[in-house]
C-alpha atoms as a PDB file:
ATOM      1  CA  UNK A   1      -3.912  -1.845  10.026  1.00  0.00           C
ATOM      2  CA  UNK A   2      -4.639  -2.970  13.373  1.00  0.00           C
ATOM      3  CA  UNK A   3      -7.358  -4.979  12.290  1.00  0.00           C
ATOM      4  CA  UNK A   4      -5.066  -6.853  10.282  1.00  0.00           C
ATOM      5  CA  UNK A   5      -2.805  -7.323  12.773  1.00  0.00           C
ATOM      6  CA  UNK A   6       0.169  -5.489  11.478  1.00  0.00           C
ATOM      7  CA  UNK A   7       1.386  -3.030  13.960  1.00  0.00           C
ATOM      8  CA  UNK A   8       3.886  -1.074  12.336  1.00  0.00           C
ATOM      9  CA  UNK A   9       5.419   0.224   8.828  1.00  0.00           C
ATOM     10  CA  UNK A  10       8.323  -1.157   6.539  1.00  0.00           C
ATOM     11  CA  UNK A  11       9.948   1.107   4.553  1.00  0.00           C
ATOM     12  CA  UNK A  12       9.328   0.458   0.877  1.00  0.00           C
ATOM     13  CA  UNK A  13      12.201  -1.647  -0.283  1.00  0.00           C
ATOM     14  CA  UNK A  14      11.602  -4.124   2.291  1.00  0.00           C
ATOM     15  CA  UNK A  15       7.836  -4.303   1.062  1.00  0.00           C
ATOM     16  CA  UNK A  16       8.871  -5.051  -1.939  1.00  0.00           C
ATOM     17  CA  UNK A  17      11.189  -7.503  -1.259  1.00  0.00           C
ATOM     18  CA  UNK A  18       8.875  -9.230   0.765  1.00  0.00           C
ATOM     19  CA  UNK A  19       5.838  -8.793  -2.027  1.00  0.00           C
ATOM     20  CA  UNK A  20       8.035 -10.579  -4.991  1.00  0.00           C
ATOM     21  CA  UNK A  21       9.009 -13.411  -2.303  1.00  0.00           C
ATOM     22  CA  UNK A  22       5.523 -14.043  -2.000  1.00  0.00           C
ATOM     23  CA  UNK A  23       5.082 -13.213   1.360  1.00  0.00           C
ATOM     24  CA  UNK A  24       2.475 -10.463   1.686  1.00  0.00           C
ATOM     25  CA  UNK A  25      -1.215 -10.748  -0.200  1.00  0.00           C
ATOM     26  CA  UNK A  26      -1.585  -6.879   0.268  1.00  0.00           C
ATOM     27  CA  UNK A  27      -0.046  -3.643   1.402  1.00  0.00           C
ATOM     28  CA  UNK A  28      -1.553  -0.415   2.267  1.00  0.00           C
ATOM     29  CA  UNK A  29       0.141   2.284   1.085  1.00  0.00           C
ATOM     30  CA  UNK A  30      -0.140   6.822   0.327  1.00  0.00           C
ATOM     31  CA  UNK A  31      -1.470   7.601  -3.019  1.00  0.00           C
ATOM     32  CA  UNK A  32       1.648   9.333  -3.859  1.00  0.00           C
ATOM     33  CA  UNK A  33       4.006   6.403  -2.957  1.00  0.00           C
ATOM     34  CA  UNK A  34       1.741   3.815  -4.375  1.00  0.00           C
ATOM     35  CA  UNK A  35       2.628   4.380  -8.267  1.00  0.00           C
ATOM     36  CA  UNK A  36       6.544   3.926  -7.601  1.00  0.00           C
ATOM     37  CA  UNK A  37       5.736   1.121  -5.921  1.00  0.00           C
ATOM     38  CA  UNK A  38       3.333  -0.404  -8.401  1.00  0.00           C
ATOM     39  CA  UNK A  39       6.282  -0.713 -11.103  1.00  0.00           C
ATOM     40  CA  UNK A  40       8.503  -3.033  -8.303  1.00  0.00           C
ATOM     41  CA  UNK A  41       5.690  -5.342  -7.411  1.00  0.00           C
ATOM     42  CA  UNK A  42       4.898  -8.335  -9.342  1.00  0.00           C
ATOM     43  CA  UNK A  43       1.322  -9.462  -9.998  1.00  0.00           C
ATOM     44  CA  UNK A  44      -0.033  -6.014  -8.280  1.00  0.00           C
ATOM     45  CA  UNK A  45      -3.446  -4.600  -8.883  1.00  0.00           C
ATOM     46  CA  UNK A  46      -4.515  -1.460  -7.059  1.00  0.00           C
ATOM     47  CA  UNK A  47      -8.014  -2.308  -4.983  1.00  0.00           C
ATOM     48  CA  UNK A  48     -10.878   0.237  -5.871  1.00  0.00           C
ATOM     49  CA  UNK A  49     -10.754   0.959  -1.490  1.00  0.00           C
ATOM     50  CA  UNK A  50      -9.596   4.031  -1.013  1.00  0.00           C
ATOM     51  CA  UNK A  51      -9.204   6.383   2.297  1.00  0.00           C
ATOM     52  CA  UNK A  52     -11.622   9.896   2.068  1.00  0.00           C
ATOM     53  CA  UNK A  53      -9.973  12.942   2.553  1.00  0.00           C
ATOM     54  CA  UNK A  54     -12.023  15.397   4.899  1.00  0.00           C
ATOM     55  CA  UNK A  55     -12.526  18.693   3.397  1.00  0.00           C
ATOM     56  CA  UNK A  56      -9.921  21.053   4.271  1.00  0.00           C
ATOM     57  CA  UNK A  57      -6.990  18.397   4.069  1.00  0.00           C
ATOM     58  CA  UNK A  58      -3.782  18.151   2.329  1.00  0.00           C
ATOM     59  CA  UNK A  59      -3.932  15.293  -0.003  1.00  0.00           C
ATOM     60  CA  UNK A  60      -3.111  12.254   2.456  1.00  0.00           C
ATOM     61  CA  UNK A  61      -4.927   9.676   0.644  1.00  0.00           C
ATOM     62  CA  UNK A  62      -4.750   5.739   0.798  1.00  0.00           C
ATOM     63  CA  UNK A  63      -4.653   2.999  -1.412  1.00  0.00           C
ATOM     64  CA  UNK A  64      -4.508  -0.705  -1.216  1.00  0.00           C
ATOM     65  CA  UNK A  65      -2.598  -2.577  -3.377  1.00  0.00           C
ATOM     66  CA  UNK A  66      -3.492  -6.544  -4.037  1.00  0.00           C
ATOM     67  CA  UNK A  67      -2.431  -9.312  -6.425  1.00  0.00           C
END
């Protein structure tokens, strides 16, 4: 995230809000908040980059969501 220059979180109905405005080209977000958001955001295809999850882990996985 840093690398993209965005410092902090928004809480889901803000990202969407702000993905249907057209005002963000991608959003990072946990596999198991990604498919709820996938049915609110127009135009959104999920990325094939994923996070790893070490061995020993709970599920904490990441996905990128794109137009």
């Amino acid at each position: 995230l840093l690398y993209l220059q965005k410092t902090r979180f928004v809480e889901p109905a803000e990202a969407i809000a702000e993905w249907n405005r057209g005002n963000l080209d991608a959003l990072v977000a946990s596999t198991q908040k990604a498919s709820g958001l996938m049915r609110d955001l127009r135009d959104a295809a999920l990325s094939d980059l994923k996070s790893t999850t070490r061995k020993g882990e709970q599920e904490k996985g990441y996905v990128l969501i794109t137009h």
